[in-house]
Structure formats: structure tokens, C-alpha cells
C-alpha atoms as a PDB file:
ATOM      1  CA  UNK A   1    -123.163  61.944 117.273  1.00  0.00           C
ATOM      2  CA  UNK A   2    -121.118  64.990 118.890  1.00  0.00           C
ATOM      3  CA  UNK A   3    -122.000  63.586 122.323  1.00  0.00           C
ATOM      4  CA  UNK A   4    -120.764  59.941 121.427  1.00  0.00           C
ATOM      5  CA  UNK A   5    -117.691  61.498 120.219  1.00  0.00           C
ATOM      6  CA  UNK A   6    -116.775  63.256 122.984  1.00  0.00           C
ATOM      7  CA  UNK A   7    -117.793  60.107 125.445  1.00  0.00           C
ATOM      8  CA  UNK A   8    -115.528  58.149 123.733  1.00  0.00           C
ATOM      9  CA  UNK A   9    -112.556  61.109 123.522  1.00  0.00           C
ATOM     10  CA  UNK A  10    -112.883  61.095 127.633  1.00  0.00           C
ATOM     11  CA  UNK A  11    -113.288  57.373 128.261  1.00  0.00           C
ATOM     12  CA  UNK A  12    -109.993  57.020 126.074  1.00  0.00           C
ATOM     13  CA  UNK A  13    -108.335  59.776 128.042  1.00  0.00           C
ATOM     14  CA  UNK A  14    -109.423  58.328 131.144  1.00  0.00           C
ATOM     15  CA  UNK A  15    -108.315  54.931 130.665  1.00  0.00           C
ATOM     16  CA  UNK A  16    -105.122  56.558 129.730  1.00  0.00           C
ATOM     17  CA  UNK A  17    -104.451  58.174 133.080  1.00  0.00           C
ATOM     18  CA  UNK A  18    -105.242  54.544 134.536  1.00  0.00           C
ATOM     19  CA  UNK A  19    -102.562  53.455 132.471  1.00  0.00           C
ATOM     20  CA  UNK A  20    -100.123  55.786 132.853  1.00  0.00           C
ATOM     21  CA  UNK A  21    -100.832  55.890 136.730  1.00  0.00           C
ATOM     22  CA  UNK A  22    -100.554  52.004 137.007  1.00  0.00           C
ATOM     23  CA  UNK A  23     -96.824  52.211 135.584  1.00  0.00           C
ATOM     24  CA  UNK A  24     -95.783  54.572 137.832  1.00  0.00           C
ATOM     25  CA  UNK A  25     -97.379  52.830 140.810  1.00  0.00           C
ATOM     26  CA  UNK A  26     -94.800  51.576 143.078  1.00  0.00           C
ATOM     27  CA  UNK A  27     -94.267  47.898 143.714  1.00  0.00           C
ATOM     28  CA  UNK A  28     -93.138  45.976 146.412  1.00  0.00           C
ATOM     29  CA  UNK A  29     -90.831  42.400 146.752  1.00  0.00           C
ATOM     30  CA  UNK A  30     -91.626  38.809 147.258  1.00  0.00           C
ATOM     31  CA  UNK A  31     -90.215  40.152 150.871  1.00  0.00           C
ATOM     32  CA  UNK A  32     -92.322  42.955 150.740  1.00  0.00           C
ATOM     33  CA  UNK A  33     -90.325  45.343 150.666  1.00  0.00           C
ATOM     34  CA  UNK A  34     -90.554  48.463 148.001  1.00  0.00           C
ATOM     35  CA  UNK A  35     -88.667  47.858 144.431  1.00  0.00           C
ATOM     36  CA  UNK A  36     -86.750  50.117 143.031  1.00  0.00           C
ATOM     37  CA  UNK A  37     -87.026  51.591 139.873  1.00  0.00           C
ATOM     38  CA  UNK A  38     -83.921  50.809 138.731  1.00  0.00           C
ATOM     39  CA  UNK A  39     -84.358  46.989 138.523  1.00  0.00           C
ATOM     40  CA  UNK A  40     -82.122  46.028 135.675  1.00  0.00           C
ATOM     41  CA  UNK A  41     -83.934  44.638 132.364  1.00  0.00           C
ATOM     42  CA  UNK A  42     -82.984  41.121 130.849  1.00  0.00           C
ATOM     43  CA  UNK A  43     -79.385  41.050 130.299  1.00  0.00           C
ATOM     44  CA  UNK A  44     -78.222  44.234 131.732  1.00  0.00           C
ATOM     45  CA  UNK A  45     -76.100  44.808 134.875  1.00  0.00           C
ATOM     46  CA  UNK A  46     -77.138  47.523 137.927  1.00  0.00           C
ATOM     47  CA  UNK A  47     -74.357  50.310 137.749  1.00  0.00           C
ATOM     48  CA  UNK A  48     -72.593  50.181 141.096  1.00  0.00           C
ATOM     49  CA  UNK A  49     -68.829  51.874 141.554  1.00  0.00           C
ATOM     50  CA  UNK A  50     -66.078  49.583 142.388  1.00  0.00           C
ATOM     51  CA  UNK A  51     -66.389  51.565 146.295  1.00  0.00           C
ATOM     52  CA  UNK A  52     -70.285  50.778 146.148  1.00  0.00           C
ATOM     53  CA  UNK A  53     -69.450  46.503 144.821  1.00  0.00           C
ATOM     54  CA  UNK A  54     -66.879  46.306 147.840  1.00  0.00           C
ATOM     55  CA  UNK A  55     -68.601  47.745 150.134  1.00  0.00           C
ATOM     56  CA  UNK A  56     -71.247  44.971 149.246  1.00  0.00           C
ATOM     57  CA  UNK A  57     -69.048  42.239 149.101  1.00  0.00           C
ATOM     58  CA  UNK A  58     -67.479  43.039 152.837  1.00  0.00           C
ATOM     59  CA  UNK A  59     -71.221  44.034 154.497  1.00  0.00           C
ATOM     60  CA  UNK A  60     -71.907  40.385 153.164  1.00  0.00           C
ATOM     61  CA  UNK A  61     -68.872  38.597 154.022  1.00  0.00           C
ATOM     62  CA  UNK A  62     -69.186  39.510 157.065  1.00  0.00           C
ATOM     63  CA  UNK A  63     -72.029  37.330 158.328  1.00  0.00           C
ATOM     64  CA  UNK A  64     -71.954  33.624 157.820  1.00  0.00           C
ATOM     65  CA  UNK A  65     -74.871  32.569 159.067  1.00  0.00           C
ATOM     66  CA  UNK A  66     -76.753  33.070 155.674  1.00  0.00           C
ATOM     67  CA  UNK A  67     -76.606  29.642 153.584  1.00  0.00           C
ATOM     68  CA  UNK A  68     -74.761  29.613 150.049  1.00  0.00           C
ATOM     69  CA  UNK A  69     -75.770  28.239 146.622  1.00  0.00           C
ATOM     70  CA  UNK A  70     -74.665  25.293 145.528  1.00  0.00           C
ATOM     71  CA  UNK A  71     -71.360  25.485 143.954  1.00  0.00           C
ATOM     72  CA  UNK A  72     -72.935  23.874 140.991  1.00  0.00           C
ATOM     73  CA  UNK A  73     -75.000  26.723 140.117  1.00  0.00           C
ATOM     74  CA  UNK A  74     -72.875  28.857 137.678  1.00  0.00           C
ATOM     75  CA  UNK A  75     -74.003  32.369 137.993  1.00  0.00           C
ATOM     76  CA  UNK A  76     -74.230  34.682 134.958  1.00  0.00           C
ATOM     77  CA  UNK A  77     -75.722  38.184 134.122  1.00  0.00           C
ATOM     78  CA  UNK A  78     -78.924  38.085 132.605  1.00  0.00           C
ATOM     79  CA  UNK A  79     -79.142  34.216 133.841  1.00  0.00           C
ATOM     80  CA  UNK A  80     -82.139  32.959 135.495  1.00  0.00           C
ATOM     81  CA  UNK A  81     -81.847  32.025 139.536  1.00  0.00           C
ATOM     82  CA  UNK A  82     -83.668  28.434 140.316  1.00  0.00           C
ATOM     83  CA  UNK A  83     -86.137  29.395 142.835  1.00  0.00           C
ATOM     84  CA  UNK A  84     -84.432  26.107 145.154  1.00  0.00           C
ATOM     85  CA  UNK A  85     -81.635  29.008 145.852  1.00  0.00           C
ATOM     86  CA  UNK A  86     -82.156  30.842 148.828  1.00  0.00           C
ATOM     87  CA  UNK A  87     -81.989  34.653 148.334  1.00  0.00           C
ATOM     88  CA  UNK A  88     -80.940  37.103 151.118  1.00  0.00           C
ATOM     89  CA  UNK A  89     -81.777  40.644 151.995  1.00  0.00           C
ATOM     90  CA  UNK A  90     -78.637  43.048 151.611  1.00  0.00           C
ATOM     91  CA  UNK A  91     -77.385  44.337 155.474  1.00  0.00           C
ATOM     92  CA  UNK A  92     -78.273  47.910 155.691  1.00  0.00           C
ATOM     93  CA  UNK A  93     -74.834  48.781 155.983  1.00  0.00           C
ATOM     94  CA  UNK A  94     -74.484  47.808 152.359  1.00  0.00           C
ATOM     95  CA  UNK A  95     -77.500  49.103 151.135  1.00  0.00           C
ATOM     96  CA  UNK A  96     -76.878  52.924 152.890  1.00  0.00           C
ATOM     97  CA  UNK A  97     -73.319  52.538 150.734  1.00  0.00           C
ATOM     98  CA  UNK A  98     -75.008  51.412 147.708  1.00  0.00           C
ATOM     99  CA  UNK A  99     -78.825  52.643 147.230  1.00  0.00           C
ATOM    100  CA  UNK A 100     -78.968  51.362 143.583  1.00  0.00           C
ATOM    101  CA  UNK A 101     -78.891  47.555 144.955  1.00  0.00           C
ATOM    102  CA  UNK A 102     -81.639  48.114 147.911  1.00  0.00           C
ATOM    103  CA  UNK A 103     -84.194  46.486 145.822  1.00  0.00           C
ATOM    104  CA  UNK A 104     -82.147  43.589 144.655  1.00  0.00           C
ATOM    105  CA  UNK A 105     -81.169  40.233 147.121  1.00  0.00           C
ATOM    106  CA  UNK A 106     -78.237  37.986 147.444  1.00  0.00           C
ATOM    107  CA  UNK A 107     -76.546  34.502 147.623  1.00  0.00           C
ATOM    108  CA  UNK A 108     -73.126  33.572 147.482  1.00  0.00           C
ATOM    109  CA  UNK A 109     -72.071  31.453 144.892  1.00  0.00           C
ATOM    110  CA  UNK A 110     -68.158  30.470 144.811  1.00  0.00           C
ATOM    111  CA  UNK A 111     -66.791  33.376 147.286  1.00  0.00           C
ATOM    112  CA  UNK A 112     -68.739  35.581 145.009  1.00  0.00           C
ATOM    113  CA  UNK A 113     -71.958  38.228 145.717  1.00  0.00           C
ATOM    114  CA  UNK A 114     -74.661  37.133 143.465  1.00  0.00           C
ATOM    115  CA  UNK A 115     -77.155  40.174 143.278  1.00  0.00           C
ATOM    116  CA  UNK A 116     -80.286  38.735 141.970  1.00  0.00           C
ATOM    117  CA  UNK A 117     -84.010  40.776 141.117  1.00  0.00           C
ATOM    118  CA  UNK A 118     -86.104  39.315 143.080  1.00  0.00           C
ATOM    119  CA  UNK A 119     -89.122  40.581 140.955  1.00  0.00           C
ATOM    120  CA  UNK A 120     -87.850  38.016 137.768  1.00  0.00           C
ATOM    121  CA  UNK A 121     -85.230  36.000 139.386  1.00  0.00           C
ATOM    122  CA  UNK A 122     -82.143  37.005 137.120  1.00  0.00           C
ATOM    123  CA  UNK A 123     -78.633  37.838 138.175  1.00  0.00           C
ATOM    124  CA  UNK A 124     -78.106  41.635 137.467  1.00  0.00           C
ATOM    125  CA  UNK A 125     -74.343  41.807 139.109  1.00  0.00           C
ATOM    126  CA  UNK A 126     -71.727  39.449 140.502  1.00  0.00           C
ATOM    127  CA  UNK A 127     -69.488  40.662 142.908  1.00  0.00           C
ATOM    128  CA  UNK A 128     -66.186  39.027 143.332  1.00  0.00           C
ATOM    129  CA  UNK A 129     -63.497  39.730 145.472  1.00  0.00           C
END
């Protein structure tokens, strides 16, 4: 009985570490790049300064050749992102001013910076001018 006891004790503690290792496992992007770990939950925005969101929002103006949403998508935090809308990698330039966003994409809804996880397709920021 002692033996069956302490086979189950260690099989639970094992599976634990599994567990625990699993969570902490790092995981990557539709893109393929790594995720952060600071991928907003449901309804909550990413922290950036106002220095960080501007820096964004001019890295991103800046090139035109990446296509906009519609402008009848109406963006909101929290809100799902139809998977029609094509999301954008941020330019480095942004991301070395603002770490916090290098897991997240972009579109541009509206003259606006949409920053969108990837990972469950909501909005986590909107950047406006």
C-alpha cells in the first residue's frame, strides 16, 4: 500500500512539473514570431506611454504601402478583429521604442493604429493621432 502511495505522490508531482513547465513554455505567432508575455487579456489595454503610442503611430505612418481596414470596421478594445482584415508586423523602429507591443500587429482603421493580438484576434490599443 506504502509503495502505491508513494507512486501516485510522484506521478502527481510529475505531472505537475509538466504543467507548470507547459505554461511557462514560450509561444510563437501566426507569423511565427515569439509572443510576449504581456499579451493583454479580454478587455484590457497593453500599457504603452504617450512617447512609446507616438512613436508607433509615426514608425507606421510612415509607410503606405501596407493596406488599411475597411472604414466600416469600428475598432474597440477588447473587440474581436474579423480575420478578412489584414494585420501587419510593427517596423522595428517602433518596436525598439516600444518593447511591450513587439508581440502584437497592426492595421489602420480611420487614420488610427489598431494594435491587435494576433494570438486571439482582439484589439488591445488604438492609437490615434
Amino acid at each position: 500500500m506504502t509503495n502505491r502511495f508513494r507512486f501516485g505522490t510522484t506521478a502527481l508531482a510529475i505531472l505537475g512539473t509538466v504543467g507548470i513547465a507547459a505554461a511557462q513554455a514560450p509561444t510563437t505567432t501566426p507569423g511565427g514570431a515569439p509572443s510576449t508575455s504581456q499579451s493583454a487579456s479580454p478587455n484590457q489595454k497593453v500599457q504603452l506611454s504617450a512617447a512609446q503610442k507616438t512613436a508607433i503611430y509615426n514608425a507606421v505612418s510612415k509607410d503606405k504601402s501596407k493596406s488599411a481596414a475597411p472604414t466600416s470596421f469600428q475598432a474597440s478594445i477588447g473587440g474581436k478583429v474579423p480575420a478578412s482584415i489584414e494585420l501587419h508586423a510593427l517596423p522595428a523602429e517602433a518596436v525598439a521604442t516600444a518593447q511591450a507591443a513587439s508581440g502584437y500587429r497592426y492595421t489602420m482603421v480611420n487614420n488610427q493604429v489598431v494594435l491587435v493580438d494576433p494570438l486571439n484576434m482582439q484589439v488591445v490599443d488604438i492609437i490615434r493621432q
